[in-house]
PDB file of N, CA and C in Angstrom:
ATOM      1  N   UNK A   1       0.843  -1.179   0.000  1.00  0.00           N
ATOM      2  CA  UNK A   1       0.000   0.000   0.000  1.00  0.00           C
ATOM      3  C   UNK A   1       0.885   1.238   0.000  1.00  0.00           C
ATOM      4  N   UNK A   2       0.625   2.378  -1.236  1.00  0.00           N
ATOM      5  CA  UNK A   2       1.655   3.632  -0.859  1.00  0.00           C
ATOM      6  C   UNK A   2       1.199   4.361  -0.538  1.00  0.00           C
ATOM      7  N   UNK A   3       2.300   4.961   0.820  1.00  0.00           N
ATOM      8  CA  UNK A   3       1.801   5.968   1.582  1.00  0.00           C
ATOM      9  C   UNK A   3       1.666   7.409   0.780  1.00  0.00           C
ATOM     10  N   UNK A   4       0.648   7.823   1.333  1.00  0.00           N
ATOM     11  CA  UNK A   4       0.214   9.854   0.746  1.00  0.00           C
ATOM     12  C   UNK A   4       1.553  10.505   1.203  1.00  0.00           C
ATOM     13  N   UNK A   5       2.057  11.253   0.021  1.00  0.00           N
ATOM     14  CA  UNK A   5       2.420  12.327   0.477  1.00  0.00           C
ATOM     15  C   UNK A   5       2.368  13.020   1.132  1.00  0.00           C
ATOM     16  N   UNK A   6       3.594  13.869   2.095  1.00  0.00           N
ATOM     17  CA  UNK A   6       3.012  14.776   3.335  1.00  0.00           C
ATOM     18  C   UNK A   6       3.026  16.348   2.300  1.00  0.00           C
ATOM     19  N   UNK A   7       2.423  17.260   2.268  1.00  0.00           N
ATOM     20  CA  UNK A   7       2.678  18.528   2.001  1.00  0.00           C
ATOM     21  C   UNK A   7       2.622  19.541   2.693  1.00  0.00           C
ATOM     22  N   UNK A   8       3.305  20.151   1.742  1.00  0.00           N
ATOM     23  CA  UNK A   8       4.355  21.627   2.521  1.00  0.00           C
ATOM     24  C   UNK A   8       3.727  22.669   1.976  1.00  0.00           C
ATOM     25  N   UNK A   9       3.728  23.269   2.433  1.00  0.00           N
ATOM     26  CA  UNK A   9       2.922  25.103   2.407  1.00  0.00           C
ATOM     27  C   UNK A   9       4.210  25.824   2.048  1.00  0.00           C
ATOM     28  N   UNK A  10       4.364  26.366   1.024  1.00  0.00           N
ATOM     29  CA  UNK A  10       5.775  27.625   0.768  1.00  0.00           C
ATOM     30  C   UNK A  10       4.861  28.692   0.637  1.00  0.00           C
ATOM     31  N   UNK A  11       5.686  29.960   1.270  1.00  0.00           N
ATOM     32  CA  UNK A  11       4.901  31.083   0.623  1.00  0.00           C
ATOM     33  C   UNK A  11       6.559  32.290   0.991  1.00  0.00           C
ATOM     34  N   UNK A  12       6.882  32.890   0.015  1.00  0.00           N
ATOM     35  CA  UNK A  12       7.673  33.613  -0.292  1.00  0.00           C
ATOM     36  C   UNK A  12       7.706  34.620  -1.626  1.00  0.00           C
ATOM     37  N   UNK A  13       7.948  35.383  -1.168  1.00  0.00           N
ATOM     38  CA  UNK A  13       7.962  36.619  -2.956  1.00  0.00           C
ATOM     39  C   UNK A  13       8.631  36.389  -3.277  1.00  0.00           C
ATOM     40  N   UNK A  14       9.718  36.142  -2.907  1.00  0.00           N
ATOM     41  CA  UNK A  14      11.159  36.020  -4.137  1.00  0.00           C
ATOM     42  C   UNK A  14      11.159  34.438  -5.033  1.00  0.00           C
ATOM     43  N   UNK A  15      10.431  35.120  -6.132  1.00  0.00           N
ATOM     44  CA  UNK A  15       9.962  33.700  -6.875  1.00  0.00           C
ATOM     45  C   UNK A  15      11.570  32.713  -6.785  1.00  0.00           C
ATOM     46  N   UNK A  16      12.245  33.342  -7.169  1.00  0.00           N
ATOM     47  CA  UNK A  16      13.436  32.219  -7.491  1.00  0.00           C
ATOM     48  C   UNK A  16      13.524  31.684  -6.054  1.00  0.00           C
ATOM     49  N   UNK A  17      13.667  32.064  -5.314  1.00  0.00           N
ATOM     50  CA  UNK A  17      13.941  31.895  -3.643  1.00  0.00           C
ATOM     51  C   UNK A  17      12.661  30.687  -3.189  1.00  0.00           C
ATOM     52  N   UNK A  18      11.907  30.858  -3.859  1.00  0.00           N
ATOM     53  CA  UNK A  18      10.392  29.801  -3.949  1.00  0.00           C
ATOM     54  C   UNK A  18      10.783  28.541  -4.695  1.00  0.00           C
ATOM     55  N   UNK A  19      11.411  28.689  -5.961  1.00  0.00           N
ATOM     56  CA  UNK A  19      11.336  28.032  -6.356  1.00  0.00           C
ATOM     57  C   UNK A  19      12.160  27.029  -6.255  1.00  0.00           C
ATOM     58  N   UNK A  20      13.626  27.513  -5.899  1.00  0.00           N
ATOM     59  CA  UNK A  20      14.448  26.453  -5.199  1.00  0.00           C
ATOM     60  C   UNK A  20      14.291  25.530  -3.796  1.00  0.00           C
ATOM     61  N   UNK A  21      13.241  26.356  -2.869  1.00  0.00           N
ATOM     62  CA  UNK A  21      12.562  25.890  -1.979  1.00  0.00           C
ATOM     63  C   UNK A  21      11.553  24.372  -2.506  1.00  0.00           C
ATOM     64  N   UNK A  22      10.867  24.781  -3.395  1.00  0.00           N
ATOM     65  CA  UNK A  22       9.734  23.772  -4.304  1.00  0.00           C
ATOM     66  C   UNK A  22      11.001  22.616  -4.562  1.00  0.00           C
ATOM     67  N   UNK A  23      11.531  22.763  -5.264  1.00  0.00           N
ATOM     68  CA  UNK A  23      12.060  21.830  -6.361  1.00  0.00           C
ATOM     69  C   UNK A  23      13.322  21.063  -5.231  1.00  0.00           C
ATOM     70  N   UNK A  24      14.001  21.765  -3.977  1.00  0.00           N
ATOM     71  CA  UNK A  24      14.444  20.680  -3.052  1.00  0.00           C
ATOM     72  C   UNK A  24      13.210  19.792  -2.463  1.00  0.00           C
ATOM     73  N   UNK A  25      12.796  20.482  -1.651  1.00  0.00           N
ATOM     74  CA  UNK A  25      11.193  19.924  -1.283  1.00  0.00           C
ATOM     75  C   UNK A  25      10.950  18.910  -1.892  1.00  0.00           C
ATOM     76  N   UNK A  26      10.415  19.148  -3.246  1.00  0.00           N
ATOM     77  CA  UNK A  26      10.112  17.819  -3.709  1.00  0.00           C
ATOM     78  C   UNK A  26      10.902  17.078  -4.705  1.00  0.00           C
ATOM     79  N   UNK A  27      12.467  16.947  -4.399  1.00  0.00           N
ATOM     80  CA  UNK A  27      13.165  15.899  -4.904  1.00  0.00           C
ATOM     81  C   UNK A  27      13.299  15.222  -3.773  1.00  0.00           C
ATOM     82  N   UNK A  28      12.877  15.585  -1.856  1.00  0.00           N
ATOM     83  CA  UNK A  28      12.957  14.969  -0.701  1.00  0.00           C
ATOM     84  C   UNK A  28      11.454  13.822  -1.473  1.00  0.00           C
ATOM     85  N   UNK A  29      10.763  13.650  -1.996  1.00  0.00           N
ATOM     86  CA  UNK A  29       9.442  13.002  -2.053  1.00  0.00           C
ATOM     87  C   UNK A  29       8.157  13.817  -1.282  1.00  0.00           C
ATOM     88  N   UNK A  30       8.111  15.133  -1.676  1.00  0.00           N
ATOM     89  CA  UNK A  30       7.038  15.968  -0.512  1.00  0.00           C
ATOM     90  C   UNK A  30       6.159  16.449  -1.808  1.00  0.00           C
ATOM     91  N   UNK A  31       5.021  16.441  -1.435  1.00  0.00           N
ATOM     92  CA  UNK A  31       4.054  17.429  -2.456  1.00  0.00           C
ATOM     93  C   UNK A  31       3.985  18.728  -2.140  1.00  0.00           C
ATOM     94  N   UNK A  32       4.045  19.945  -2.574  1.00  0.00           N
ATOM     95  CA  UNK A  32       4.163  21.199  -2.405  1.00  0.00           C
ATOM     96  C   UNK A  32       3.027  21.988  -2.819  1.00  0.00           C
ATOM     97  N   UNK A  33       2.739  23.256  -2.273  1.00  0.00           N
ATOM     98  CA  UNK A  33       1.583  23.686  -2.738  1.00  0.00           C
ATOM     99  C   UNK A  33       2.514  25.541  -2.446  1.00  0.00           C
ATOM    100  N   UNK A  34       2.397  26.017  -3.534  1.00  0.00           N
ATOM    101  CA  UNK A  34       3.286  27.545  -3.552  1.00  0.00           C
ATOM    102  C   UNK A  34       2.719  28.703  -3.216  1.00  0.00           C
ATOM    103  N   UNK A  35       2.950  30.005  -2.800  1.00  0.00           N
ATOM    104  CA  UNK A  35       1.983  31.072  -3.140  1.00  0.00           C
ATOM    105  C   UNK A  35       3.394  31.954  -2.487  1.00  0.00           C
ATOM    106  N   UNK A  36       3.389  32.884  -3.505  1.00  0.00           N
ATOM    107  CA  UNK A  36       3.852  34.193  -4.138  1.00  0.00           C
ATOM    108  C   UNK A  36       3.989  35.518  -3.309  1.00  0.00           C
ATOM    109  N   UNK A  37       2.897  35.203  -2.769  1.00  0.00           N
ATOM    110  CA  UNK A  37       2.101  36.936  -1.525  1.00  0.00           C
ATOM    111  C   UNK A  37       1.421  35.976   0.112  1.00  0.00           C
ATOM    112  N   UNK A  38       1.657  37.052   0.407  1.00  0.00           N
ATOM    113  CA  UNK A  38       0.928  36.964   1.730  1.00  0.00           C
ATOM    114  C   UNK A  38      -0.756  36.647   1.380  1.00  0.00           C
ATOM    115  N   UNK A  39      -1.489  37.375   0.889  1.00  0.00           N
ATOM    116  CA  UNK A  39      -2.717  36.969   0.501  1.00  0.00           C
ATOM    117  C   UNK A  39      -2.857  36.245  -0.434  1.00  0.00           C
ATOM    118  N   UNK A  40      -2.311  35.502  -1.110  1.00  0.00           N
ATOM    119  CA  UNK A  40      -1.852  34.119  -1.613  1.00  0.00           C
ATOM    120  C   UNK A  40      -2.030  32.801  -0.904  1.00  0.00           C
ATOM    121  N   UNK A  41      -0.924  32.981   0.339  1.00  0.00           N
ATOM    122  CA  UNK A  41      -1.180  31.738   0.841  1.00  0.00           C
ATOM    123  C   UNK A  41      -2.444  32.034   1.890  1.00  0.00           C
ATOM    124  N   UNK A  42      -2.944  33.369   2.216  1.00  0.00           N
ATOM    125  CA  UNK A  42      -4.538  33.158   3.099  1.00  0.00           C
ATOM    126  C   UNK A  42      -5.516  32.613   2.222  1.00  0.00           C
ATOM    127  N   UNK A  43      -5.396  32.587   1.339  1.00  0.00           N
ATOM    128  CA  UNK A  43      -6.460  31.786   0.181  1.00  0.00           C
ATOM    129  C   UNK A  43      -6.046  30.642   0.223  1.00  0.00           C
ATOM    130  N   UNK A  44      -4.932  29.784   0.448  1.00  0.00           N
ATOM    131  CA  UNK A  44      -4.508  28.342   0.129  1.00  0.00           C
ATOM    132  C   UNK A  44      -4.990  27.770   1.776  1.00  0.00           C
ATOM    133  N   UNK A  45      -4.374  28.597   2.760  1.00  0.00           N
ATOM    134  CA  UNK A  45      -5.045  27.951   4.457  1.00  0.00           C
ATOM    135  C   UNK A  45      -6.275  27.909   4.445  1.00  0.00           C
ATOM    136  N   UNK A  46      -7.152  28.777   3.795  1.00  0.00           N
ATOM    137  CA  UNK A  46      -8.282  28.707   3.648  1.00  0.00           C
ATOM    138  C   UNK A  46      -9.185  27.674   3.429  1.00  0.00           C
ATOM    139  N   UNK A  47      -8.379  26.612   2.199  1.00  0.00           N
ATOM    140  CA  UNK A  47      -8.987  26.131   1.792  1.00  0.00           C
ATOM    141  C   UNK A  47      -8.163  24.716   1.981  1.00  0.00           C
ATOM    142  N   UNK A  48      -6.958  24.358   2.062  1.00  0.00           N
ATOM    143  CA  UNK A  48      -6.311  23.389   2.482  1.00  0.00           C
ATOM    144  C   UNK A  48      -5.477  23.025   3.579  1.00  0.00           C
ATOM    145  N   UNK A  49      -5.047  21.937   4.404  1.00  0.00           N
ATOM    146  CA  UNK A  49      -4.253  21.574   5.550  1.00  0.00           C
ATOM    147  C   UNK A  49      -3.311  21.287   5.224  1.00  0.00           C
ATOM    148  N   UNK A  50      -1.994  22.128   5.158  1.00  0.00           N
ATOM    149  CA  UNK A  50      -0.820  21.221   4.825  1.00  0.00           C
ATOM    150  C   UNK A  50      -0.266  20.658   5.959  1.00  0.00           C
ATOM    151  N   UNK A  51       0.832  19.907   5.720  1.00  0.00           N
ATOM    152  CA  UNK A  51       1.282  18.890   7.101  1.00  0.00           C
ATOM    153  C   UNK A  51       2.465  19.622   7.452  1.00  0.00           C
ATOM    154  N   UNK A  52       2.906  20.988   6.767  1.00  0.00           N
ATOM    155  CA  UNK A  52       3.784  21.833   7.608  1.00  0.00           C
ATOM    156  C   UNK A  52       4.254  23.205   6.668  1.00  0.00           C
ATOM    157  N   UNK A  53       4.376  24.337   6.920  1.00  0.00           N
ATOM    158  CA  UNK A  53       4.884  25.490   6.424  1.00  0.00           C
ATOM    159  C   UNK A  53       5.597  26.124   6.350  1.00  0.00           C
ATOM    160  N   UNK A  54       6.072  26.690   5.393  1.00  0.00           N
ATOM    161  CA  UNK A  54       7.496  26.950   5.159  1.00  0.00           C
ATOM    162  C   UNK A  54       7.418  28.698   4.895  1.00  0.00           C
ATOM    163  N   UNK A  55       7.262  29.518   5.745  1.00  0.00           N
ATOM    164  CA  UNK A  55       7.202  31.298   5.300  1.00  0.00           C
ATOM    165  C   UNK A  55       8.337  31.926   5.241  1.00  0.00           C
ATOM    166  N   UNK A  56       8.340  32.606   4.775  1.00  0.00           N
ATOM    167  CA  UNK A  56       9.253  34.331   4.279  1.00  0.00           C
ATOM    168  C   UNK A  56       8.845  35.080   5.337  1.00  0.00           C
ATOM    169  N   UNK A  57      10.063  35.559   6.135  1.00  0.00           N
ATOM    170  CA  UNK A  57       9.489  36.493   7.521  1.00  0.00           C
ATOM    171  C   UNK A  57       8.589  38.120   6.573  1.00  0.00           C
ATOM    172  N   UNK A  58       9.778  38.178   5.855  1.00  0.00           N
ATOM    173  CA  UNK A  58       9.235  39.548   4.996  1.00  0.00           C
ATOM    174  C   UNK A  58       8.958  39.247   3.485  1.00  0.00           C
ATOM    175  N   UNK A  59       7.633  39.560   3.377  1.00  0.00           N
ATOM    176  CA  UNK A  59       7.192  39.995   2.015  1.00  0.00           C
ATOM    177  C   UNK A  59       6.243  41.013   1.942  1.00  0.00           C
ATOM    178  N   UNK A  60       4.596  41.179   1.554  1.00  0.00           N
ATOM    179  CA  UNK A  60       4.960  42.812   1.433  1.00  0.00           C
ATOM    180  C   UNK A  60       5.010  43.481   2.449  1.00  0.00           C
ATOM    181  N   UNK A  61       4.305  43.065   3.738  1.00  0.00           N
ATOM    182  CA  UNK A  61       4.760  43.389   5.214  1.00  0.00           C
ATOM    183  C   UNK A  61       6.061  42.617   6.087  1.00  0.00           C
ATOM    184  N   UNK A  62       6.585  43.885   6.522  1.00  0.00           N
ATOM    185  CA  UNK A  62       7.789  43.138   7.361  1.00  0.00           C
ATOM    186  C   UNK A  62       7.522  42.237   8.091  1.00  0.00           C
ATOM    187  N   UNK A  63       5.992  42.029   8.373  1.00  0.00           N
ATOM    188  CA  UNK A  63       5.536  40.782   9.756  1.00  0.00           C
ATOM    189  C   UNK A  63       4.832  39.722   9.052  1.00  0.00           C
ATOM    190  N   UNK A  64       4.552  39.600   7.365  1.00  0.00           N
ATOM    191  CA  UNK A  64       3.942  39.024   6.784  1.00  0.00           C
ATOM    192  C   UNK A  64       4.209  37.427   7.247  1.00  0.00           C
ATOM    193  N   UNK A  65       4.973  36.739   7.604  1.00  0.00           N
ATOM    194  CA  UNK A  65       5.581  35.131   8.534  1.00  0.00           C
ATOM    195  C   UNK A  65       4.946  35.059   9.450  1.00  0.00           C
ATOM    196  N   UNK A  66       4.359  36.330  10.023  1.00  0.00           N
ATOM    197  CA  UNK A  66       4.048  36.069  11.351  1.00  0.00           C
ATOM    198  C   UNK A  66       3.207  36.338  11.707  1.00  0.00           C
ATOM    199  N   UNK A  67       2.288  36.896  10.042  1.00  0.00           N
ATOM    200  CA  UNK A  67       0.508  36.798  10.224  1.00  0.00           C
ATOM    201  C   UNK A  67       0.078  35.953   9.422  1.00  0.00           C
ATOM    202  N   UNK A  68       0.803  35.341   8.629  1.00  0.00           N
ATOM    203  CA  UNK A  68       0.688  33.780   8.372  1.00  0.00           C
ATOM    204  C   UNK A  68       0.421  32.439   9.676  1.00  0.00           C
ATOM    205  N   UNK A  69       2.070  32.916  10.253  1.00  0.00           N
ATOM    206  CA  UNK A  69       1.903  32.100  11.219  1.00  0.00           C
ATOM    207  C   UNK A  69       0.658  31.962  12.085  1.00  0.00           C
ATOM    208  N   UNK A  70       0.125  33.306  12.409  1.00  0.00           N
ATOM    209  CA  UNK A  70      -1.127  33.380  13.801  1.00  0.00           C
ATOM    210  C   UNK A  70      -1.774  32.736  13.040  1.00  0.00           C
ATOM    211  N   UNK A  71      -2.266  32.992  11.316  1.00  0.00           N
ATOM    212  CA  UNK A  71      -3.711  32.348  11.114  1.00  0.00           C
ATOM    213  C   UNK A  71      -3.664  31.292  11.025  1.00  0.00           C
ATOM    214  N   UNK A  72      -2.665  30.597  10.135  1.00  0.00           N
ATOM    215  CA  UNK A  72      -2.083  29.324  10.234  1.00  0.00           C
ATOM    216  C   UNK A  72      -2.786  28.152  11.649  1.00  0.00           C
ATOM    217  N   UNK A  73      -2.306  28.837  12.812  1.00  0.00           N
ATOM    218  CA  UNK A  73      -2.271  28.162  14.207  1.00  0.00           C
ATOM    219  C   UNK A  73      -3.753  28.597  14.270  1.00  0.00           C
ATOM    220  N   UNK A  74      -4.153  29.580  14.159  1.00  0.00           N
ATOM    221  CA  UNK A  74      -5.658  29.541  14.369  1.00  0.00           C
ATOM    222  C   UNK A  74      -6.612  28.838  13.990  1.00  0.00           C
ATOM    223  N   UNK A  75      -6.396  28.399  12.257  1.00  0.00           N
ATOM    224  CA  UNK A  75      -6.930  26.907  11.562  1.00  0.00           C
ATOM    225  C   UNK A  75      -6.777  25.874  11.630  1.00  0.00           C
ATOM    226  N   UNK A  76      -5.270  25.749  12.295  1.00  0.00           N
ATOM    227  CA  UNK A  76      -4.740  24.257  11.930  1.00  0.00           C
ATOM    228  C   UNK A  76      -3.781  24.292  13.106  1.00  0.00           C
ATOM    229  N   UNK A  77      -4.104  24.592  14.511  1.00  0.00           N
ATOM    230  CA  UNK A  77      -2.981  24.228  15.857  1.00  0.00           C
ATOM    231  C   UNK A  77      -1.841  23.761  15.669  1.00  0.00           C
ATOM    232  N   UNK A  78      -2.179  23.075  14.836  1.00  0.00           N
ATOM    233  CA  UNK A  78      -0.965  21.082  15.027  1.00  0.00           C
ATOM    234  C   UNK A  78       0.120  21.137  13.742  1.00  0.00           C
ATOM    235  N   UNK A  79      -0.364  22.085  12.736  1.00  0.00           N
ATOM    236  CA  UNK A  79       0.768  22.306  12.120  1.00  0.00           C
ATOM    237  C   UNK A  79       1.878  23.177  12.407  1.00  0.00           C
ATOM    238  N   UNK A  80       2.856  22.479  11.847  1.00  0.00           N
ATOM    239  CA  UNK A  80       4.632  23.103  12.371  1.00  0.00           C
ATOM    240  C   UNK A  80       4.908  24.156  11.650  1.00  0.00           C
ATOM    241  N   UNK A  81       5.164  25.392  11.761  1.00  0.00           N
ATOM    242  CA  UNK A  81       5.762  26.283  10.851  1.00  0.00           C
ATOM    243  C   UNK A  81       7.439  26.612  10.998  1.00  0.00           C
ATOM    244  N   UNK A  82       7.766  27.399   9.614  1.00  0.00           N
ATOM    245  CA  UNK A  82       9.481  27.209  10.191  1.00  0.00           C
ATOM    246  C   UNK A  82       9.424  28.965   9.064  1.00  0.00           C
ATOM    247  N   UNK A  83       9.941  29.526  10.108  1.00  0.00           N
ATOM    248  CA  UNK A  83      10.290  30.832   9.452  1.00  0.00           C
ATOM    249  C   UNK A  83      11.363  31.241   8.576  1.00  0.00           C
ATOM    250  N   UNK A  84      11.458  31.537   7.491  1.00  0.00           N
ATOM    251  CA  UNK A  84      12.596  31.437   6.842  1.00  0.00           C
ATOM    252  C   UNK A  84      12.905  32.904   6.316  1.00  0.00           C
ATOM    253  N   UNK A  85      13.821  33.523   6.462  1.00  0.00           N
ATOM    254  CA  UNK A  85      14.076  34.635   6.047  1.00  0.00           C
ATOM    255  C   UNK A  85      15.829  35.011   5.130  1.00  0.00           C
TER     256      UNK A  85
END
């Protein structure tokens, strides 16, 4: 029986900086789900649970990681976030 993929939440502006994030990510075997902006990934928590998140302390707000993070924990407690700047 094969196991599901775990997925990862990226959200960073610096597309290239994203995208090397994506493409290690998932040569580990992880499914990824991307977003660009801060109100990017509030549309993706919105609507999906990833099994852990990966933020940009700064994008277009300097605290943008860390109003990810609150809503993040507000939807989903149990997921791990890791701040990346």
């Amino acid at each position: 029986m094969e196991r599901d993929k775990k997925l990862i939440l990226l959200a960073d502006d610096d597309i290239d900086q994203l995208n090397q994030m994506q493409f290690h990510i998932e040569s580990f075997g992880f499914d990824t789900v991307v977003a660009g902006s801060q109100k990017a990934c509030e549309d993706i928590i919105a609507e999906r649970r990833p099994d852990l998140a990966i933020f940009d302390l700064m994008m277009e707000n300097e605290d943008s990681g860390f109003i990810l993070s609150y809503k993040l924990k507000k939807k989903y407690p149990d997921v791990p976030i890791i701040i990346a700047s």
